[in-house]
N, C-alpha and C. Protein backbone atom coordinates (compact mmCIF):
# COMPACT_ATOMS: atom_id res chain seq x y z
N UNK A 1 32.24 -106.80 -20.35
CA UNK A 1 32.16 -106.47 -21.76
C UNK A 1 33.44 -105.73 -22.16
N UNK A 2 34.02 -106.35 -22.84
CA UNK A 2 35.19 -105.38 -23.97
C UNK A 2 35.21 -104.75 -24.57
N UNK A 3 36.02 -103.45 -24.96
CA UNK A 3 35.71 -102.24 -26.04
C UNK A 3 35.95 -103.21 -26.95
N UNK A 4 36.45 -104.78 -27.73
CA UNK A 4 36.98 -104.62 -29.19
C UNK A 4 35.31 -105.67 -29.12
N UNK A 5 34.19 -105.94 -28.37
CA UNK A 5 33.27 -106.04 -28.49
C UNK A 5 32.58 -106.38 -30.19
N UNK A 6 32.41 -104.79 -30.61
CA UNK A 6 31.96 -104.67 -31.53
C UNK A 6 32.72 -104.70 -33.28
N UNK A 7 33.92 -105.28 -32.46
CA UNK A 7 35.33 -104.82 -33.75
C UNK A 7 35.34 -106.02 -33.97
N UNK A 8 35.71 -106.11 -35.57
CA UNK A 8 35.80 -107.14 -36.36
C UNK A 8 37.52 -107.42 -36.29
N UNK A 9 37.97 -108.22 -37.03
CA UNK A 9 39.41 -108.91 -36.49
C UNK A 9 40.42 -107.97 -37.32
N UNK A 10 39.69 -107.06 -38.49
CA UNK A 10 40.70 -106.20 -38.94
C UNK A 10 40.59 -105.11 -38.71
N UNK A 11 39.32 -104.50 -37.88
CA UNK A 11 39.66 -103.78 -37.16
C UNK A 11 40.30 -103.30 -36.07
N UNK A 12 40.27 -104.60 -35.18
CA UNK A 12 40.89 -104.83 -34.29
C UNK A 12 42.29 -104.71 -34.02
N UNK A 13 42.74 -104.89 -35.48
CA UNK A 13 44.63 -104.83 -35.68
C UNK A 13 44.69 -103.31 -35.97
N UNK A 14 43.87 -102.77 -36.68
CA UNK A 14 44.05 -101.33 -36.57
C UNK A 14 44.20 -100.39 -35.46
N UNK A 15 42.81 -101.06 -34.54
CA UNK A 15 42.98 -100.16 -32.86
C UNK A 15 44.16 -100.33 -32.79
N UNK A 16 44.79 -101.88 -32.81
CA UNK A 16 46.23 -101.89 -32.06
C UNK A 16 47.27 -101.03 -32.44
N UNK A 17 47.20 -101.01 -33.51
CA UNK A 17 47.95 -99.79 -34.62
C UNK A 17 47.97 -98.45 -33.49
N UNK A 18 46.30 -98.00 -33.67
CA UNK A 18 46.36 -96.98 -33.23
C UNK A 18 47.07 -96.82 -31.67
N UNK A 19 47.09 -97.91 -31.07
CA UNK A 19 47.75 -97.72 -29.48
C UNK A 19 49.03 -97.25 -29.62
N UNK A 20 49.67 -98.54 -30.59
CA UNK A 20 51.29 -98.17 -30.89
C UNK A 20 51.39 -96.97 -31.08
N UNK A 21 51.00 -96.57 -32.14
CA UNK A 21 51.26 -94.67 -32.70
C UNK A 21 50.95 -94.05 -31.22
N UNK A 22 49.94 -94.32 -30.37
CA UNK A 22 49.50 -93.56 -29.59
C UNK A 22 50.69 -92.88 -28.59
N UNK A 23 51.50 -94.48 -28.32
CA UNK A 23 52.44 -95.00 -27.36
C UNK A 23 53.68 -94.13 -27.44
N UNK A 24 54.00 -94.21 -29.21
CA UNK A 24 55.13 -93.75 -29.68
C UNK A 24 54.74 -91.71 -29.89
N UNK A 25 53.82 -91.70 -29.95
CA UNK A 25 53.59 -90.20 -29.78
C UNK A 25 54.21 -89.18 -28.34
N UNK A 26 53.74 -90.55 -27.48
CA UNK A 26 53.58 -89.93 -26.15
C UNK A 26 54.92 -89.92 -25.97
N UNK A 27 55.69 -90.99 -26.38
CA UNK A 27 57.32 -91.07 -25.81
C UNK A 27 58.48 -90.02 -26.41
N UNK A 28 57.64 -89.65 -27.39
CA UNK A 28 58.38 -88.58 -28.23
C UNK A 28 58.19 -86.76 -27.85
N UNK A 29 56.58 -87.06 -26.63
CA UNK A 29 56.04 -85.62 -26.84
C UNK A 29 57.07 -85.32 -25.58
N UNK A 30 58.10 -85.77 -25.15
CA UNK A 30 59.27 -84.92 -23.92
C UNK A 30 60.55 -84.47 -24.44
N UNK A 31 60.81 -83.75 -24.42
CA UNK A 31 62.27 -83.55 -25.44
C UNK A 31 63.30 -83.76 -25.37
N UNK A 32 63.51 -84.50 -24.31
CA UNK A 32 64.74 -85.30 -23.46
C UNK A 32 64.42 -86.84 -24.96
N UNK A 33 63.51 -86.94 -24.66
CA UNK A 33 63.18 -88.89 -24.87
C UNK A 33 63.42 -88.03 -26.82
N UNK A 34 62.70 -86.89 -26.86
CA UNK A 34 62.78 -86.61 -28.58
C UNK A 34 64.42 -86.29 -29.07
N UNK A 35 65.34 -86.11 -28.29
CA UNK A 35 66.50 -85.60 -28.44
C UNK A 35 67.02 -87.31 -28.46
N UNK A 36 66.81 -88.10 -27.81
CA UNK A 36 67.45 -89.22 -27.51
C UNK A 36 67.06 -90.09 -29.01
N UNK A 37 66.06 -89.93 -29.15
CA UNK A 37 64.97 -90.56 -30.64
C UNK A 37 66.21 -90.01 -31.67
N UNK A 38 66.19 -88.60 -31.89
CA UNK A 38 67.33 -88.17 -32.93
C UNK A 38 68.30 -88.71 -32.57
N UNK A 39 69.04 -89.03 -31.51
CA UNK A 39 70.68 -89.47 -31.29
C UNK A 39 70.33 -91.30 -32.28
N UNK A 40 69.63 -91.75 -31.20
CA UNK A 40 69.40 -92.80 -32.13
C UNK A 40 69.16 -93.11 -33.64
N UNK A 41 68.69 -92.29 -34.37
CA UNK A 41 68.40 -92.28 -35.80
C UNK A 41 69.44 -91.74 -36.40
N UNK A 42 70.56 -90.98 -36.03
CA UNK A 42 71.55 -90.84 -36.52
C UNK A 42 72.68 -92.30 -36.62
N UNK A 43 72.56 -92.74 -35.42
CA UNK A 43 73.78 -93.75 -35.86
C UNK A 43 73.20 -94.76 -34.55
N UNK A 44 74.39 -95.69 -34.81
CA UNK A 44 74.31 -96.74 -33.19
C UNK A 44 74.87 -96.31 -32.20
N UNK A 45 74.42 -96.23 -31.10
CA UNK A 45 75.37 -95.63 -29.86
C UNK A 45 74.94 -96.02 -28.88
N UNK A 46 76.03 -95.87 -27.56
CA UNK A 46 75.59 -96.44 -26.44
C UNK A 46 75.20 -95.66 -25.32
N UNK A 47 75.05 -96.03 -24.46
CA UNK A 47 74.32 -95.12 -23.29
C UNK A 47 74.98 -94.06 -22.46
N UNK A 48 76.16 -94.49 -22.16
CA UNK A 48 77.43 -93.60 -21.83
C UNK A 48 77.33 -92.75 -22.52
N UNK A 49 77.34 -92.62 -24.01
CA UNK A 49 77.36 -91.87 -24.89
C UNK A 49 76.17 -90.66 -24.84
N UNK A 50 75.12 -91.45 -24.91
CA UNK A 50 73.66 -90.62 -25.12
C UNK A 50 73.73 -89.43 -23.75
N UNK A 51 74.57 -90.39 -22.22
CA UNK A 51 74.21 -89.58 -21.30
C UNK A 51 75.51 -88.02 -21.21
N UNK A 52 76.80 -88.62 -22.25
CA UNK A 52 77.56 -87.27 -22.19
C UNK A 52 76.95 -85.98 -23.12
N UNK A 53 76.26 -86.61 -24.00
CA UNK A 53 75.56 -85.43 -24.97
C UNK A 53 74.62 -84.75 -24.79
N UNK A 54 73.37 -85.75 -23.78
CA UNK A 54 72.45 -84.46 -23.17
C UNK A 54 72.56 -84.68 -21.66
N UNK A 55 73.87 -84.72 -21.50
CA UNK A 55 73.81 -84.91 -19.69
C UNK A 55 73.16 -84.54 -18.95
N UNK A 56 72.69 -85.83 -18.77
CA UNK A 56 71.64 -86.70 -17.81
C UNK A 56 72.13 -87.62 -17.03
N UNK A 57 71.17 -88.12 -15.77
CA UNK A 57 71.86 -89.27 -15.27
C UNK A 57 71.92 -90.27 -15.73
N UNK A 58 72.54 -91.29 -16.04
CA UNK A 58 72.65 -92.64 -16.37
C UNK A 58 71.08 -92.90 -16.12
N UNK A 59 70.39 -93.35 -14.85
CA UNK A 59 69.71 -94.06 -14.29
C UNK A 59 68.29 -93.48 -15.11
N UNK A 60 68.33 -92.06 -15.62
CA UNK A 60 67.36 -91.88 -16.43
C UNK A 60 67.43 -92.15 -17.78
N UNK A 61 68.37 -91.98 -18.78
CA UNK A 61 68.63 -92.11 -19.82
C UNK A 61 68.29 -93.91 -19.92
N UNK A 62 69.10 -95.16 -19.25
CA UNK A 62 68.54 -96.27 -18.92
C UNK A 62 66.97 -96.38 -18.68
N UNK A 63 66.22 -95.91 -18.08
CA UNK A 63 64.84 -95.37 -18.29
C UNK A 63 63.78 -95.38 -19.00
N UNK A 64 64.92 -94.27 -20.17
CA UNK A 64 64.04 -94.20 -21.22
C UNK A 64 64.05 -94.75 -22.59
N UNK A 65 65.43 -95.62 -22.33
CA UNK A 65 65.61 -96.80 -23.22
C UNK A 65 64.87 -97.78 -23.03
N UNK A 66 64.14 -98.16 -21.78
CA UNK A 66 63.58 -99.09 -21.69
C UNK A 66 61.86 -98.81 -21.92
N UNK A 67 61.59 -97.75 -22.21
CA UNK A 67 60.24 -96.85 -22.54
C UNK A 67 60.43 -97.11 -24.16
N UNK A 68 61.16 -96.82 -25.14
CA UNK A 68 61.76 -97.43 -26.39
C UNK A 68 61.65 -98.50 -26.74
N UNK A 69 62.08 -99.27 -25.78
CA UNK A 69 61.87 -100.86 -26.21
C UNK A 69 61.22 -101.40 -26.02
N UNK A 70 60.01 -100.82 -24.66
CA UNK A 70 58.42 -101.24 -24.24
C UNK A 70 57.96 -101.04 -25.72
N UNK A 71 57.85 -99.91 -26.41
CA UNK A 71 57.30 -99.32 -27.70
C UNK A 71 57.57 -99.98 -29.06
N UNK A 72 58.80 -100.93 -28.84
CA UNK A 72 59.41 -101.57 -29.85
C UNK A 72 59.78 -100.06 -30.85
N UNK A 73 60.29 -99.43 -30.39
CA UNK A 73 61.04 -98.78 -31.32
C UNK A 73 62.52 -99.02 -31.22
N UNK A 74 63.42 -99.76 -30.80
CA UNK A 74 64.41 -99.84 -30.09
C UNK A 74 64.97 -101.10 -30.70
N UNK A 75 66.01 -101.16 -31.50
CA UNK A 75 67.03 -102.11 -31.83
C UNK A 75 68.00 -102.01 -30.96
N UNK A 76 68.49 -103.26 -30.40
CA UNK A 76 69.71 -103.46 -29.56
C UNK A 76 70.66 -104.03 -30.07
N UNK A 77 72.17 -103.68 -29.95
CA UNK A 77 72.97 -104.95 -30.41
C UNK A 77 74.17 -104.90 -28.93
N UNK A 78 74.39 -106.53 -28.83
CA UNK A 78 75.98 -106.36 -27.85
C UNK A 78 77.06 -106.50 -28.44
N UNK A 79 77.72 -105.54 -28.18
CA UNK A 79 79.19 -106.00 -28.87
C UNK A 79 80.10 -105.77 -27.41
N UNK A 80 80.77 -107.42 -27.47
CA UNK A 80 81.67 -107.28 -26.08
C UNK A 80 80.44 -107.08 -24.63
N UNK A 81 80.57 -106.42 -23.58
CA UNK A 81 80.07 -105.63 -22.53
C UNK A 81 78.79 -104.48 -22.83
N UNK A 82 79.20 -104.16 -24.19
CA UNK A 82 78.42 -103.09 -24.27
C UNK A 82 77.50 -103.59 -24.85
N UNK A 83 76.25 -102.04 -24.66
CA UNK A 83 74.79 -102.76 -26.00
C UNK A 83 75.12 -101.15 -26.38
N UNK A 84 74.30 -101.52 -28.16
CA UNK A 84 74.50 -100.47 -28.91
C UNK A 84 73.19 -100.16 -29.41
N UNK A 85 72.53 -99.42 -28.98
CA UNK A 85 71.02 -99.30 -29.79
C UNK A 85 71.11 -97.74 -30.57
N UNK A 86 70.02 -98.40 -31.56
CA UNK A 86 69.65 -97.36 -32.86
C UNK A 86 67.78 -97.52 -32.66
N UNK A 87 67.16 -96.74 -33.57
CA UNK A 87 66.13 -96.52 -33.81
C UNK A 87 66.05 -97.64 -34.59
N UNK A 88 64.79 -98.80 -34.63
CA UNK A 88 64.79 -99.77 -35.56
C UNK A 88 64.12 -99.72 -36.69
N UNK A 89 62.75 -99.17 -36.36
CA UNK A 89 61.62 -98.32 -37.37
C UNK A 89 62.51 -97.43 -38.58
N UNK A 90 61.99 -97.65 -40.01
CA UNK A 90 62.51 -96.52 -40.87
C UNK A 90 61.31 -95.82 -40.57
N UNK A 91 60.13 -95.85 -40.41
CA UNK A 91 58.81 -95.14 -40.58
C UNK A 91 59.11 -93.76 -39.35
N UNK A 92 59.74 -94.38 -38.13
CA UNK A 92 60.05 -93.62 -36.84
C UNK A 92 61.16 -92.55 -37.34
N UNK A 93 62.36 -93.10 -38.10
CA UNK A 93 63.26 -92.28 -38.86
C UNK A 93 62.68 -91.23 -39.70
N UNK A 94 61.82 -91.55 -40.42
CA UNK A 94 60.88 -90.79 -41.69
C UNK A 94 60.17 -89.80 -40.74
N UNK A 95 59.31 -90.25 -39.88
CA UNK A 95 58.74 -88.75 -38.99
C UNK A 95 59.80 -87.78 -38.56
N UNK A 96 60.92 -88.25 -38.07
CA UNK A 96 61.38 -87.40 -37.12
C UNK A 96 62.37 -86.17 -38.21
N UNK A 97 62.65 -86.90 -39.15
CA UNK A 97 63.28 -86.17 -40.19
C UNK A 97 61.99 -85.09 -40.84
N UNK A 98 61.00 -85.59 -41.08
CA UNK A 98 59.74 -85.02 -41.23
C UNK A 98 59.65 -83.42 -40.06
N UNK A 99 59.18 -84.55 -39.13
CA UNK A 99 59.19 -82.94 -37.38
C UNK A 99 60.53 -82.30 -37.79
N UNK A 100 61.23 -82.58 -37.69
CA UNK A 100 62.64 -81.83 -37.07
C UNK A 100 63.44 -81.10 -38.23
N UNK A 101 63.32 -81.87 -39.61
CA UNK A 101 63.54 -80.98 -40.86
C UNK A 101 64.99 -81.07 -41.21
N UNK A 102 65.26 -82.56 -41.05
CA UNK A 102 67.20 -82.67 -41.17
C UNK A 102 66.96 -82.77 -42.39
C-alpha cells in the first residue's frame, strides 16, 4: 500500500511540492551550502571561485553542487572548459533575500 493511496492527482502534485520545499529547506539549513546559495544568487560563478571565497575543498564544494542540482535549484552553463552555475529559481532568490535581508 502507498502513502499517495488516498490522494487525488492534485493532491498528489502538491505532496510533491511539498518534498521539493522539503529538499530545498534541508540543503539550505547548513551554512556552508546557505553561503554557497547566496554566492550563487548574486551572479554566475564557478567552482574555483566559490571554493576561494569560503575556502573549502574543491571535492566538497563539487558536492554540494551536485546536492543543488539533485534539488533542481541549479542552472549550469559551459563556457570553454569551465561550467558556470547560478541559482535558477527566482522564488529561491526571493527567500533568500527574504532570510538574509539584502
Amino acid at each position: 500500500m502507498t502513502r499517495y493511496l488516498w490522494l487525488n492527482k492534485k493532491e498528489k502534485a502538491k505532496d510533491k511540492k511539498f518534498d521539493k520545499t522539503s529538499k530545498i529547506f534541508d540543503i539550505l539549513s547548513n551554512p556552508t551550502r546557505l553561503k554557497m546559495a547566496y554566492l550563487l544568487c548574486t551572479r554566475e560563478i564557478c567552482n574555483c571561485e566559490i571554493k576561494k571565497l569560503l575556502k573549502k575543498e574543491q571535492t566538497l564544494i563539487s558536492h554540494y553542487l551536485r546536492d543543488f542540482k539533485k534539488a533542481g535549484m541549479l542552472q549550469e552553463r559551459r563556457h570553454g572548459r569551465w561550467r558556470r552555475y547560478s541559482i535558477k529559481d527566482e522564488k529561491i532568490k526571493a527567500l533568500l533575500d527574504l532570510m538574509l535581508g539584502r
